[in-house]
N, C-alpha and C. Protein backbone atom coordinates (compact mmCIF):
# COMPACT_ATOMS: atom_id res chain seq x y z
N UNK A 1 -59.29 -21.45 52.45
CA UNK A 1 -60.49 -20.69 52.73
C UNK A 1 -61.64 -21.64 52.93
N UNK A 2 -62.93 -21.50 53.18
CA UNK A 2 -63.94 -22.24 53.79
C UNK A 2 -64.76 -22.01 52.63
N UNK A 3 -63.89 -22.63 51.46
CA UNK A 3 -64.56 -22.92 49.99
C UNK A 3 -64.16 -23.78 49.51
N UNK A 4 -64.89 -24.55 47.91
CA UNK A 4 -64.19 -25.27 47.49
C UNK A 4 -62.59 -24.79 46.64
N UNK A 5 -61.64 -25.47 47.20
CA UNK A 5 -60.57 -25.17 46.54
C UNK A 5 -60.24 -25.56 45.25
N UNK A 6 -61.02 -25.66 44.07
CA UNK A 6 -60.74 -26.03 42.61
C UNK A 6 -61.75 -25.50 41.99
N UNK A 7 -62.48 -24.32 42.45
CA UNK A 7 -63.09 -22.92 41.23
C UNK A 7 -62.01 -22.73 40.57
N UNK A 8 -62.76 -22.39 39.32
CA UNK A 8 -61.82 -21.62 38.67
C UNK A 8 -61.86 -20.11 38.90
N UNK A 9 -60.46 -18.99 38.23
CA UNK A 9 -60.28 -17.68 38.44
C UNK A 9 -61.10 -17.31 37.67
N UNK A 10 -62.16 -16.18 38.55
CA UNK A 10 -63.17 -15.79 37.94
C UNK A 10 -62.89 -14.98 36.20
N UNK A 11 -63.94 -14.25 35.85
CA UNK A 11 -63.85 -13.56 34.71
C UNK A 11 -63.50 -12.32 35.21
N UNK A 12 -63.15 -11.36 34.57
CA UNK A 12 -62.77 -9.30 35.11
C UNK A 12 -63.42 -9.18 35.25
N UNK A 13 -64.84 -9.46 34.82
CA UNK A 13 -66.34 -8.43 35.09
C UNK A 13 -66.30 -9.32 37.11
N UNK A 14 -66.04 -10.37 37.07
CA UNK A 14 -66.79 -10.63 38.67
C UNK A 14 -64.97 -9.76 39.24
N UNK A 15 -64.26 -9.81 38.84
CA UNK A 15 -62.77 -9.36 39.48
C UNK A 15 -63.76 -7.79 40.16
N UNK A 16 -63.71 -7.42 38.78
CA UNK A 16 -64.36 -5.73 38.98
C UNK A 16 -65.67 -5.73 40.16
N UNK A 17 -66.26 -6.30 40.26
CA UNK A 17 -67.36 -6.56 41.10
C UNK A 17 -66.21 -6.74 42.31
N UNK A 18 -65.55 -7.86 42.53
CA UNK A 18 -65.05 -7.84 43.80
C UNK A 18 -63.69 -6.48 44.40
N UNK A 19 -63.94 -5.67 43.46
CA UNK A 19 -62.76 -5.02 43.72
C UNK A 19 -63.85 -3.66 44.54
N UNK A 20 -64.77 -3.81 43.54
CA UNK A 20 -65.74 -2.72 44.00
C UNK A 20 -66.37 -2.89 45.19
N UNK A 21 -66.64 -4.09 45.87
CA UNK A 21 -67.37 -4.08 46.55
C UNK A 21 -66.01 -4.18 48.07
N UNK A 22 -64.92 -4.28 47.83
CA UNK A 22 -64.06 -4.29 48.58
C UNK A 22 -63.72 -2.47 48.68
N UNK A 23 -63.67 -1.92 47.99
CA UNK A 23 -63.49 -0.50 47.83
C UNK A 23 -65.05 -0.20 48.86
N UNK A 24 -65.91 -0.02 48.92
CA UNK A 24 -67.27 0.03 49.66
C UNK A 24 -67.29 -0.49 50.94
N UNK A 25 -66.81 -1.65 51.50
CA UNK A 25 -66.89 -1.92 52.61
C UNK A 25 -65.31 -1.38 53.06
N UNK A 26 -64.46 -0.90 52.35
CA UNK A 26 -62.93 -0.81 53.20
C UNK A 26 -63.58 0.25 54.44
N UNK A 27 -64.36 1.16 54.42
CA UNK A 27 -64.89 2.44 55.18
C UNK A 27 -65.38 1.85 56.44
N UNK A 28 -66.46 0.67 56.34
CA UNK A 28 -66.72 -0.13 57.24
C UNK A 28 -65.73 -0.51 58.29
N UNK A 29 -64.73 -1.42 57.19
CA UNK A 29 -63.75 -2.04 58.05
C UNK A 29 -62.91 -1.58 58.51
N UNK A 30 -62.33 -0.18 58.07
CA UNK A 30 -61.75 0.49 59.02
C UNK A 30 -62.58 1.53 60.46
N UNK A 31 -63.83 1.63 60.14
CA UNK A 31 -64.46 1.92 61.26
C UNK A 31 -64.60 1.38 62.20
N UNK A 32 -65.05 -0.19 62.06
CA UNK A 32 -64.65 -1.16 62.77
C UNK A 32 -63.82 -1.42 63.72
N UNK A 33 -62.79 -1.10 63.18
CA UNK A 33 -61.00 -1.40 63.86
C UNK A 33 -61.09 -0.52 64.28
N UNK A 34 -61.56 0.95 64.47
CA UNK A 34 -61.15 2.29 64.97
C UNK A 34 -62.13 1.86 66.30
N UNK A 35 -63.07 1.50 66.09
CA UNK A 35 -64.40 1.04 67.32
C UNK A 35 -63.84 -0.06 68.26
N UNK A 36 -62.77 -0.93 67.43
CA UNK A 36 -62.36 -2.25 68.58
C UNK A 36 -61.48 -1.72 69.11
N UNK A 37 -60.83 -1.07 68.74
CA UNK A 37 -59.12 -0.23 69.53
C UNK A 37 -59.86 0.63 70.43
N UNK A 38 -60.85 1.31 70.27
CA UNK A 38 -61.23 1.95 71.23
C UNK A 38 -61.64 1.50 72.63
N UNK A 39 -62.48 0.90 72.02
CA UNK A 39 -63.28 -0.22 73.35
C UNK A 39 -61.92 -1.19 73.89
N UNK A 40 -61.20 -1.35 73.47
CA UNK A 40 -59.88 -2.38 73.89
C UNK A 40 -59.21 -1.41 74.50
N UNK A 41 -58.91 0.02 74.52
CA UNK A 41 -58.07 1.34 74.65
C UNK A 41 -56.79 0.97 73.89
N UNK A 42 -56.71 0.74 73.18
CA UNK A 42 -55.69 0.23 71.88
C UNK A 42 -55.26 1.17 70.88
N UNK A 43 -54.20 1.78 71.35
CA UNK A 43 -53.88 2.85 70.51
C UNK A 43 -53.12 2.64 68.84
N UNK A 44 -53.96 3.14 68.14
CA UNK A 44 -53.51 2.68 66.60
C UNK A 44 -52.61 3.49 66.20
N UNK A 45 -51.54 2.73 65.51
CA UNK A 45 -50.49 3.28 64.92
C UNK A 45 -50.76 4.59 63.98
N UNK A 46 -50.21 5.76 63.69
CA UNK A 46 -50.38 7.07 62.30
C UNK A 46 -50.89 6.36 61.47
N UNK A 47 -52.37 6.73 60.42
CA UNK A 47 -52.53 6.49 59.57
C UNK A 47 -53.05 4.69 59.20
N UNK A 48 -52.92 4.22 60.30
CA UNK A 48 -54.10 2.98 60.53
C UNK A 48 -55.11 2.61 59.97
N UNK A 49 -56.01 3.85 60.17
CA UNK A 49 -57.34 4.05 59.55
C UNK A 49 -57.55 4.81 58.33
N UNK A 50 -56.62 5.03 58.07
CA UNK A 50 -56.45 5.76 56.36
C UNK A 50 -57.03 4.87 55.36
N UNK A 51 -57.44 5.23 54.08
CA UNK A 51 -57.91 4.44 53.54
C UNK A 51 -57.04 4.08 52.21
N UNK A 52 -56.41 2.59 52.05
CA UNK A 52 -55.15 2.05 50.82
C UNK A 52 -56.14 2.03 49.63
N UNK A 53 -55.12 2.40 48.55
CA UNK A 53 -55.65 2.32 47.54
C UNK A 53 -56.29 0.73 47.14
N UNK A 54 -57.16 0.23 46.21
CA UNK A 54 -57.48 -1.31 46.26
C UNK A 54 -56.65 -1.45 44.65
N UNK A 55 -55.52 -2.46 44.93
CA UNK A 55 -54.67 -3.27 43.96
C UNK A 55 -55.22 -4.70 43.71
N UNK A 56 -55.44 -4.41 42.12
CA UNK A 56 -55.60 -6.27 41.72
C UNK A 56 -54.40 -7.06 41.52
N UNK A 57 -53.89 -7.80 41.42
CA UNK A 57 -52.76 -8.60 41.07
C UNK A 57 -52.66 -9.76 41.10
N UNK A 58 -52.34 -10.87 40.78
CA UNK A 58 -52.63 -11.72 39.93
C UNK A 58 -51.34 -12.97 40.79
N UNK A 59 -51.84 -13.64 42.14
CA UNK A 59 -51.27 -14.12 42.85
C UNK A 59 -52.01 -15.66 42.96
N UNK A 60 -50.72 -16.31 44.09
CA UNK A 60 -51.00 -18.31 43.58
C UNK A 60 -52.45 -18.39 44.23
N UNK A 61 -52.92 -19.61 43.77
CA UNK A 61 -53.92 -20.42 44.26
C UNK A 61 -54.66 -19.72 45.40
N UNK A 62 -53.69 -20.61 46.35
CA UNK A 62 -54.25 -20.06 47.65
C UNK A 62 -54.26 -18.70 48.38
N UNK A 63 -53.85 -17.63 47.74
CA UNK A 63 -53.87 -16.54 47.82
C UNK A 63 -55.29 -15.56 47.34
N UNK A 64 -55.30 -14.67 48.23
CA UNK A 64 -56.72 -13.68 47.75
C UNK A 64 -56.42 -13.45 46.09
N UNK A 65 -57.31 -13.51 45.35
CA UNK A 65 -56.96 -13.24 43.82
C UNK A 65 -57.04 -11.68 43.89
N UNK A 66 -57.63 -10.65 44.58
CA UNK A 66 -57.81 -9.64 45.01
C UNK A 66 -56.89 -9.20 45.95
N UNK A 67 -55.35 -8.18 45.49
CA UNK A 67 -54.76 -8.50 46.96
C UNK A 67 -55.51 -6.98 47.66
N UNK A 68 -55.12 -7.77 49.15
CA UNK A 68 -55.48 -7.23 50.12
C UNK A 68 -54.47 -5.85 50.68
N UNK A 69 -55.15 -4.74 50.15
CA UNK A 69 -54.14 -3.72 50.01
C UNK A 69 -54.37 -2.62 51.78
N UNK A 70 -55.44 -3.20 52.28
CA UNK A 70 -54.96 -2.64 53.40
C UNK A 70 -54.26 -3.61 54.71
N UNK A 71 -53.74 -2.66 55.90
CA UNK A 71 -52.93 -2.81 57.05
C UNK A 71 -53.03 -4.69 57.37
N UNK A 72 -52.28 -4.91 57.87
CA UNK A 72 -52.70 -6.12 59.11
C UNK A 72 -53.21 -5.49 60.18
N UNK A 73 -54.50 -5.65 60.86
CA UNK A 73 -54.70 -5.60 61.92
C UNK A 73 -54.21 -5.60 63.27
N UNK A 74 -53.30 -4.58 64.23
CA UNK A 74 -52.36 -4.70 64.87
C UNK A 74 -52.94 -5.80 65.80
N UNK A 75 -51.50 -6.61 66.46
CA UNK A 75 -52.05 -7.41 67.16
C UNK A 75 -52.63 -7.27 68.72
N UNK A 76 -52.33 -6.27 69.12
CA UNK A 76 -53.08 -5.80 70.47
C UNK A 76 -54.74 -5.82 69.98
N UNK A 77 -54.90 -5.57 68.92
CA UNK A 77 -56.39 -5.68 68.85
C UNK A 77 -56.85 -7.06 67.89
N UNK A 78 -56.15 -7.84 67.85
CA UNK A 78 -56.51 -9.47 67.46
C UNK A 78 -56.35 -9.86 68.38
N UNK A 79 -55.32 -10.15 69.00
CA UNK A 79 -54.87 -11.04 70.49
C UNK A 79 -56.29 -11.51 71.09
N UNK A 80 -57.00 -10.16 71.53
CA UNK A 80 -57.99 -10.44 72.81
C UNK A 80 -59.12 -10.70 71.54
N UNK A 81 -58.90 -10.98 70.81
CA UNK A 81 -60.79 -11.13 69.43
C UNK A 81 -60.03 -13.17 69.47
N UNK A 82 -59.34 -13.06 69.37
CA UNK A 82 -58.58 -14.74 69.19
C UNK A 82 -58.80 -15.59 70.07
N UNK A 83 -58.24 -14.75 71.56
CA UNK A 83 -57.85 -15.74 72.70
C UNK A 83 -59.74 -15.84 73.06
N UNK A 84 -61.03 -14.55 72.89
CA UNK A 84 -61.97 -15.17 73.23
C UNK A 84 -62.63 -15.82 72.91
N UNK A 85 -62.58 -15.98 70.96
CA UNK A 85 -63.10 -16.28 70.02
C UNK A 85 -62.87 -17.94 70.47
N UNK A 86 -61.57 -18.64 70.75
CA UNK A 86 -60.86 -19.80 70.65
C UNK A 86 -61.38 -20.24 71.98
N UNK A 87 -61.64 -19.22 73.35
CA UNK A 87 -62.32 -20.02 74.71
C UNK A 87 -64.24 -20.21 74.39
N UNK A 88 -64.21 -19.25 73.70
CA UNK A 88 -65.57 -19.79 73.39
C UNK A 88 -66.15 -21.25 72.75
N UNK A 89 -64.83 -21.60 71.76
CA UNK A 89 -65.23 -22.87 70.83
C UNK A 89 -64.45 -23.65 71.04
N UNK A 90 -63.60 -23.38 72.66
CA UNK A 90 -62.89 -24.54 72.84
C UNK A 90 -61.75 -25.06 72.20
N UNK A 91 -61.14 -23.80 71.69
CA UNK A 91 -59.84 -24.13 70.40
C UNK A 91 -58.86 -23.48 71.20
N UNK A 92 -57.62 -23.95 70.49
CA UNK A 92 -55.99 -23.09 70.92
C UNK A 92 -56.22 -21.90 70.62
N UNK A 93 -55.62 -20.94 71.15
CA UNK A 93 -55.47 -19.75 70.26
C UNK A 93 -54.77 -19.63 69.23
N UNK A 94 -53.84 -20.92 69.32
CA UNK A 94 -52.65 -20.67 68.16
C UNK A 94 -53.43 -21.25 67.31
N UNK A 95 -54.03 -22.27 67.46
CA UNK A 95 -54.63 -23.02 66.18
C UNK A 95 -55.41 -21.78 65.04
N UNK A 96 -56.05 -21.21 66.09
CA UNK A 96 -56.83 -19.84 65.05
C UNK A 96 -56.06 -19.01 65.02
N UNK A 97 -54.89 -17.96 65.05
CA UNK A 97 -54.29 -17.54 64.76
C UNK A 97 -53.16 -17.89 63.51
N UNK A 98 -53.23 -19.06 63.49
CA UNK A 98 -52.50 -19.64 62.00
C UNK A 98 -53.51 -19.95 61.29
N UNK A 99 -54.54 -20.23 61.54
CA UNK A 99 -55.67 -20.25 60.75
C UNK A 99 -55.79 -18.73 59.69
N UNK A 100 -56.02 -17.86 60.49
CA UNK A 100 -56.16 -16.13 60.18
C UNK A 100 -55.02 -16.04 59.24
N UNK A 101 -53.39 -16.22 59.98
CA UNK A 101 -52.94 -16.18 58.87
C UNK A 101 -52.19 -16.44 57.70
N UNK A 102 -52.95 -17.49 57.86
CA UNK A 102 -52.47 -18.69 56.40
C UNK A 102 -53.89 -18.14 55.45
N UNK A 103 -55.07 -18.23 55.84
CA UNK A 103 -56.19 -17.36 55.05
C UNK A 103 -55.93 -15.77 54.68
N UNK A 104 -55.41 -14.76 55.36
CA UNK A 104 -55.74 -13.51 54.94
C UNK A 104 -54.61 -12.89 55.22
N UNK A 105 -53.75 -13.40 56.29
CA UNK A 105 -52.09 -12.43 56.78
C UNK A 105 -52.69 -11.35 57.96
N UNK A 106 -53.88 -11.75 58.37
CA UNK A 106 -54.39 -10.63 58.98
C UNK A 106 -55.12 -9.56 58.36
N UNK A 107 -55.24 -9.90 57.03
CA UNK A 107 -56.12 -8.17 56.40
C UNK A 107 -57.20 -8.20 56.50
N UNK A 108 -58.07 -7.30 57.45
CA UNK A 108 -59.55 -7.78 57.83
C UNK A 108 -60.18 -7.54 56.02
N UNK A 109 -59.50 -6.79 55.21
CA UNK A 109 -60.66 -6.13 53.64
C UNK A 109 -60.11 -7.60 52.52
N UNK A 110 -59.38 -8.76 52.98
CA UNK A 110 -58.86 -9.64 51.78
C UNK A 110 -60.57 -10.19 51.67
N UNK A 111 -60.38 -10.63 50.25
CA UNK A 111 -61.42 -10.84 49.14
C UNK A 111 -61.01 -12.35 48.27
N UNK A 112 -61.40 -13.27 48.41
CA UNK A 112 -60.44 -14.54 47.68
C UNK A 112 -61.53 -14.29 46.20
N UNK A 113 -60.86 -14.91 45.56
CA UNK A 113 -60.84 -14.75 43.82
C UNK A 113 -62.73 -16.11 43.44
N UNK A 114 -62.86 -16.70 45.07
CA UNK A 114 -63.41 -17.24 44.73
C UNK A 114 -64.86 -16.69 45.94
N UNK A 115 -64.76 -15.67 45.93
CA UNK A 115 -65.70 -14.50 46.93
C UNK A 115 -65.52 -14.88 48.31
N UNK A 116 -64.82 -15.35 48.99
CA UNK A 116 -64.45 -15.86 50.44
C UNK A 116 -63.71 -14.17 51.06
N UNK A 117 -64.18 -13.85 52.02
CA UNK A 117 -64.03 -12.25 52.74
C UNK A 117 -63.41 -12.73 54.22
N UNK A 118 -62.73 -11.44 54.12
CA UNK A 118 -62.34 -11.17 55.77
C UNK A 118 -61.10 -11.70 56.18
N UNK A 119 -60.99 -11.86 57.34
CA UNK A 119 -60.04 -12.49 58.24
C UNK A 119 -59.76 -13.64 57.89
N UNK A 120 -61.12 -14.51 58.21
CA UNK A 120 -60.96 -15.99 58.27
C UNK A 120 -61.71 -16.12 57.27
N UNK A 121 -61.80 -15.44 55.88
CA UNK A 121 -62.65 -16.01 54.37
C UNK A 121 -63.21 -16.60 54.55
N UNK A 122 -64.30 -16.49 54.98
CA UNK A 122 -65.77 -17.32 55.06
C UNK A 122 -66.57 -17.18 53.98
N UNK A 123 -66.85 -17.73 53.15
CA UNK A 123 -67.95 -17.78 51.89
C UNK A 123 -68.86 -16.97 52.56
N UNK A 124 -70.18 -16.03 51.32
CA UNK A 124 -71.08 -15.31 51.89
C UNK A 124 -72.18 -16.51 52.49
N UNK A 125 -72.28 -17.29 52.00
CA UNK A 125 -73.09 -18.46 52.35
C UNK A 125 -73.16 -19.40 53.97
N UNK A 126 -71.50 -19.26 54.22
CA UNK A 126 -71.51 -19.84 55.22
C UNK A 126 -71.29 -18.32 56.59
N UNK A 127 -71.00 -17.17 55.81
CA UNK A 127 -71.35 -16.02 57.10
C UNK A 127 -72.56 -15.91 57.33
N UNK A 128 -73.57 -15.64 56.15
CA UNK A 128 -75.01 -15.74 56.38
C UNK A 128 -75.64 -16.79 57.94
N UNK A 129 -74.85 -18.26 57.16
CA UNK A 129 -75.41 -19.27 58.21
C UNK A 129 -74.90 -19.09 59.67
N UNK A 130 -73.81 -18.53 59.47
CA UNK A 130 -73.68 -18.26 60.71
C UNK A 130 -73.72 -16.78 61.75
N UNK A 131 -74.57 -16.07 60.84
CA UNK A 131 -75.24 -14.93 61.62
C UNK A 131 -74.01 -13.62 61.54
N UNK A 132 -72.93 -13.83 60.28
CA UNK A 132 -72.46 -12.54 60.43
C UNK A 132 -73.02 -11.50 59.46
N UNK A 133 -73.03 -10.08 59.69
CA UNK A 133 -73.42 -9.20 59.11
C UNK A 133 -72.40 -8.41 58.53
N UNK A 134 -71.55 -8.10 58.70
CA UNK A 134 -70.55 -7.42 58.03
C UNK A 134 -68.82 -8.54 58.20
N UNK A 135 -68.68 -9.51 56.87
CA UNK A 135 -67.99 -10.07 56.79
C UNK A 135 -66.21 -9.39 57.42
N UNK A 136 -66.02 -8.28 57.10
CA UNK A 136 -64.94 -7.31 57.21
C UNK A 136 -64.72 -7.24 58.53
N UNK A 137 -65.86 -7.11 59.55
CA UNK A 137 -65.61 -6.55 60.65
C UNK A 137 -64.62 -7.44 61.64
N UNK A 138 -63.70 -7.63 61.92
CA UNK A 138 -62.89 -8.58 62.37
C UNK A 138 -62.80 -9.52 63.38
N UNK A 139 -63.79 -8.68 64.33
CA UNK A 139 -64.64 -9.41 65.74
C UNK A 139 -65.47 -10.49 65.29
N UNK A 140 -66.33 -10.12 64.23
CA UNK A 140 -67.28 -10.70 63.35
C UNK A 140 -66.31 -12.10 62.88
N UNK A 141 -65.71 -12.03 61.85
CA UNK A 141 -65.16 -12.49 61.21
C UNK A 141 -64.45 -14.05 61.79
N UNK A 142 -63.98 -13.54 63.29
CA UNK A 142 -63.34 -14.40 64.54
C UNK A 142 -63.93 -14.90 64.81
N UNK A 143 -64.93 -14.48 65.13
CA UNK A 143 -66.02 -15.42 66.03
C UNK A 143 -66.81 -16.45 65.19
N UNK A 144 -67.27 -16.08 63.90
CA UNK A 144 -68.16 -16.35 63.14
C UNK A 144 -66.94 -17.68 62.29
N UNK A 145 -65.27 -17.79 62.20
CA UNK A 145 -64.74 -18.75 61.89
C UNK A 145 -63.96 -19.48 62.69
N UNK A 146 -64.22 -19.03 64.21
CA UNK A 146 -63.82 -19.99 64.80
C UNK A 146 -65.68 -20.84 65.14
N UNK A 147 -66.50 -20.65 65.24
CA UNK A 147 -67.51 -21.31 65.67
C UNK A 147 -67.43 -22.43 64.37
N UNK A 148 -67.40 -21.94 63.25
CA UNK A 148 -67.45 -22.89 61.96
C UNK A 148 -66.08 -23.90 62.42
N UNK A 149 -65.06 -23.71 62.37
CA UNK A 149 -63.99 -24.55 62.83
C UNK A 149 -64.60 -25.52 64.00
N UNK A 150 -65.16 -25.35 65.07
CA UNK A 150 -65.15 -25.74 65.77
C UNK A 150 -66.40 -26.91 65.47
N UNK A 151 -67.06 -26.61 64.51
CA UNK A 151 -68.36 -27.50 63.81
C UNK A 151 -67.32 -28.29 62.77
N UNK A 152 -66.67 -27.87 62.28
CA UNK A 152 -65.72 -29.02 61.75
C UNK A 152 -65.19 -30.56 62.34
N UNK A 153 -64.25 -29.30 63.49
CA UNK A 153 -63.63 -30.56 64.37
C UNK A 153 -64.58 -31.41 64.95
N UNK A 154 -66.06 -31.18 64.92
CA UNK A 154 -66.77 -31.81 65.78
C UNK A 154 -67.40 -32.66 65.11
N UNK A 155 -67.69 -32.57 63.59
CA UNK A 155 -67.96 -33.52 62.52
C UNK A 155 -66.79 -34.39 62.26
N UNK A 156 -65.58 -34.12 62.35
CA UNK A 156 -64.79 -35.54 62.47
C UNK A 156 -63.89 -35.79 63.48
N UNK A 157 -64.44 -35.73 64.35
CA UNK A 157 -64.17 -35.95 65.94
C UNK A 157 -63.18 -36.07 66.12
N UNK A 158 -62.23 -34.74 66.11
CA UNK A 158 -61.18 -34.33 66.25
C UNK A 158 -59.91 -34.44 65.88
N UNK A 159 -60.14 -34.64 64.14
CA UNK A 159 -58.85 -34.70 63.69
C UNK A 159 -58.86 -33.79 62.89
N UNK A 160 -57.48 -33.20 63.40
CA UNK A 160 -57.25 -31.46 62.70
C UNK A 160 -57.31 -31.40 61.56
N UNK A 161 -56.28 -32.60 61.09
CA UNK A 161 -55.93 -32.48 59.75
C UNK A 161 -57.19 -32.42 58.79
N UNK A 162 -58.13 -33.29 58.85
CA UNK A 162 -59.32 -33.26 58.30
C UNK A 162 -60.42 -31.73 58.38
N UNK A 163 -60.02 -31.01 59.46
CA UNK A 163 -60.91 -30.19 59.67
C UNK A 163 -60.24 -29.19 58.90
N UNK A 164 -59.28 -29.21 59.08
CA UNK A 164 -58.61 -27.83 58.24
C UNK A 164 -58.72 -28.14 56.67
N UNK A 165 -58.07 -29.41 56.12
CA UNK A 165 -58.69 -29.92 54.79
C UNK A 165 -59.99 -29.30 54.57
N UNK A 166 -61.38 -30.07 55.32
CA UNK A 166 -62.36 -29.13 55.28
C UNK A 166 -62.97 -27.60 55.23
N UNK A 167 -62.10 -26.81 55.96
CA UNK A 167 -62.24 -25.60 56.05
C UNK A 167 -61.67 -24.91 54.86
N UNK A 168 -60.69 -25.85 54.04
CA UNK A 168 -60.16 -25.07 53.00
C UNK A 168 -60.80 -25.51 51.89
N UNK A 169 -61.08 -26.88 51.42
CA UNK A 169 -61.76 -27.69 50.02
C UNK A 169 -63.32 -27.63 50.62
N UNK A 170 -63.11 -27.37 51.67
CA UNK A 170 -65.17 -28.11 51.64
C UNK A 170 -65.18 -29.29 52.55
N UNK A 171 -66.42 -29.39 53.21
CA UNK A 171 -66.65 -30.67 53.90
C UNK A 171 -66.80 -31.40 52.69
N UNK A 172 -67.63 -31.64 51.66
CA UNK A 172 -68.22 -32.56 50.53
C UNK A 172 -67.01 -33.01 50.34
N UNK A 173 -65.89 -32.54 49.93
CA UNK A 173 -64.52 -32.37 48.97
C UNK A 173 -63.95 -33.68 49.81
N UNK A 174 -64.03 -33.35 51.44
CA UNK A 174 -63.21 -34.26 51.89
C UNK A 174 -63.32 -35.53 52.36
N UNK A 175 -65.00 -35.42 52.49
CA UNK A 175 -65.91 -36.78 52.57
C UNK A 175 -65.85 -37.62 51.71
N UNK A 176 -65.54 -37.49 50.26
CA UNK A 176 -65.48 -37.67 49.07
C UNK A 176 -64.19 -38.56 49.43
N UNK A 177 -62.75 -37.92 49.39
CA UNK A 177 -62.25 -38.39 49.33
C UNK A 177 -61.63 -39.31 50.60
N UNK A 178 -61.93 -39.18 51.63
CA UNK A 178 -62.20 -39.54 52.87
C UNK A 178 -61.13 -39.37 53.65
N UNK A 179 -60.71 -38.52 53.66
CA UNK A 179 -59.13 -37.76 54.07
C UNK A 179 -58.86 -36.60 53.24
N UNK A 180 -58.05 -36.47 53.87
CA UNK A 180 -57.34 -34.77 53.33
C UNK A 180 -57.35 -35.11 51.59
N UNK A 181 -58.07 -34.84 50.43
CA UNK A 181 -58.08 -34.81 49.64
C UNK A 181 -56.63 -34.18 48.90
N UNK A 182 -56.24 -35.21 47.57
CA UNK A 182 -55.49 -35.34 47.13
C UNK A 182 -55.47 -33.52 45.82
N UNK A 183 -55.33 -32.80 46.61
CA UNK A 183 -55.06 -31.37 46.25
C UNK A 183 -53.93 -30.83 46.46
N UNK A 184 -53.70 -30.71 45.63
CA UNK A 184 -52.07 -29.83 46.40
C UNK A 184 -52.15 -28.26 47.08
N UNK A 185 -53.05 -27.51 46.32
CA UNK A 185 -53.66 -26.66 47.51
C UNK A 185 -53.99 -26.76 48.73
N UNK A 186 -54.89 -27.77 49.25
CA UNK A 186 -55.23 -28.42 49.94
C UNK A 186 -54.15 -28.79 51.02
N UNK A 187 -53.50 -29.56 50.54
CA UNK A 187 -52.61 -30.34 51.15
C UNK A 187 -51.08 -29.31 51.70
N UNK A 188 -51.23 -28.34 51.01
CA UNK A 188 -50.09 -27.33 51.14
C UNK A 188 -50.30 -26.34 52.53
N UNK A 189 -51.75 -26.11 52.44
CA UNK A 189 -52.44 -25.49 53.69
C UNK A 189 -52.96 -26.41 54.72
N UNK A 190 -53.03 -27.31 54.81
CA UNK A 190 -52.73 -28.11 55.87
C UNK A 190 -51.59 -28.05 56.40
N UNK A 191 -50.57 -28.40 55.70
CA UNK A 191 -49.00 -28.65 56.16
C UNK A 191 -48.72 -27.19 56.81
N UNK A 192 -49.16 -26.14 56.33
CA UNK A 192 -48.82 -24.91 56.48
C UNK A 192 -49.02 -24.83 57.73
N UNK A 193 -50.31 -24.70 58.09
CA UNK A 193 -51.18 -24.28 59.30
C UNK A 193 -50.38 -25.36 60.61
N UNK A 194 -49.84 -26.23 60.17
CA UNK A 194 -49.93 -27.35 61.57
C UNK A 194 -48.48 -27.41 61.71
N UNK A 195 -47.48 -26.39 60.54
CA UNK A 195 -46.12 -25.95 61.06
C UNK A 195 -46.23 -24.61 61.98
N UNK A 196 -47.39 -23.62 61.64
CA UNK A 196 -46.99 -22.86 62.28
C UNK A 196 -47.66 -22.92 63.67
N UNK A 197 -48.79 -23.88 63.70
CA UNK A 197 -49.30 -24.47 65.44
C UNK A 197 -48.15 -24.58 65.87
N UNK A 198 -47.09 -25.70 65.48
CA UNK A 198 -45.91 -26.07 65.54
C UNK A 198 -45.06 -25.24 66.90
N UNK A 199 -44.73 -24.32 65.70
CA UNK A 199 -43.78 -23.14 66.00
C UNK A 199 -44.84 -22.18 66.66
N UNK A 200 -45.76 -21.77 66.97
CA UNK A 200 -46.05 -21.42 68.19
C UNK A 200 -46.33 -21.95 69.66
N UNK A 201 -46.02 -23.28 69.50
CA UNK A 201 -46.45 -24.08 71.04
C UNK A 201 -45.32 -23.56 72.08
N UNK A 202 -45.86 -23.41 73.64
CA UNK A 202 -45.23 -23.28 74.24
C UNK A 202 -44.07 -23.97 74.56
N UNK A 203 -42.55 -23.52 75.00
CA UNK A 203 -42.08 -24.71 75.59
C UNK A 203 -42.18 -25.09 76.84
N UNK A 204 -42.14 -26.38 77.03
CA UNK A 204 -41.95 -26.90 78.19
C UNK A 204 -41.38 -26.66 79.10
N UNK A 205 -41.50 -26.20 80.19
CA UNK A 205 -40.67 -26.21 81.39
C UNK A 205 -39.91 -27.52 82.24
């Protein structure tokens, strides 16, 4: 996530806070998705927009500490939020699409344990800075973490590995250590993300 990766798991009172405030915006975020399928003419599967009950449960590290109890976002209506999000900032599409979901699996309502929201878990700090208003909304969410990605790669002039390190521990975290910092979180979501670039590259003709 585009936090530091070595908070600790909050206390129940902030759990309860994040469960609540995920219960409050789920209405949003499925309005949202009902508004992008539309405008896309993207027909949503029965019960899409229904609203899941919100489950806490008590999952690894790098996982939402809050799980994310509604849908994945079908991909007819990510595809075209990805492929423009990624021509805008000059990225693969695959690169942000394993980005999305190694962070969230696709659940536009995931909540990380360390307040990181959305798609692409952007701290409220760094959505603020970058002009999103409703973290949930998934268009939002795309655009607003691929532009940050793309301010990554451009602070260390284009090495992935570092940027994604960054995007998950922190720029500070990795300046510090001056490479992919010696995290195993860290280092696990790196490896992750740049198997599944991997395994989505085209083949060659």
């Amino acid at each position: 996530m585009a936090s530091a990766a070595l908070a600790q798991q909050p206390p129940r009172d902030a759990l309860a806070k994040a469960i609540s405030q995920q219960r409050v915006s789920a209405a949003r975020q499925r309005e949202s998705i009902v508004k992008q399928a539309e405008t896309l003419g993207v027909r949503l599967p029965p019960g899409a927009a229904e609203s899941p009950p919100v489950v806490e449960t008590s999952t690894a590290a790098s996982a939402p500490a809050v799980a994310p109890s509604c849908d994945p976002i079908p991909d007819a209506t990510a595809a075209p939020l990805i492929e423009s999000a990624a021509k805008q900032q000059d990225l693969e599409p695959r690169l942000l699409r394993a980005i999305i979901e190694q962070e969230s699996g696709f659940r536009p309502c995931a909540i990380s344990s360390k307040g990181a929201k959305g798609l692409m878990q952007l701290m409220p700090e760094t959505a603020q800075d970058l002009g999103v208003l409703d973290s949930f909304d998934p268009g939002q969410s795309i655009e607003a973490g691929a532009k940050y990605f793309r301010q990554l790669m451009t602070k260390y002039h284009g090495n992935l590995e570092r940027a994604l390190a960054a995007y998950n521990a922190g720029p500070t975290t990795v300046d510090q250590a001056g490479g992919v910092p010696d995290i195993a979180e860290t280092r696990q979501y790196v490896e992750a993300i740049l198997r599944k670039v991997e395994a989505n590259k085209p083949v060659s003709k």
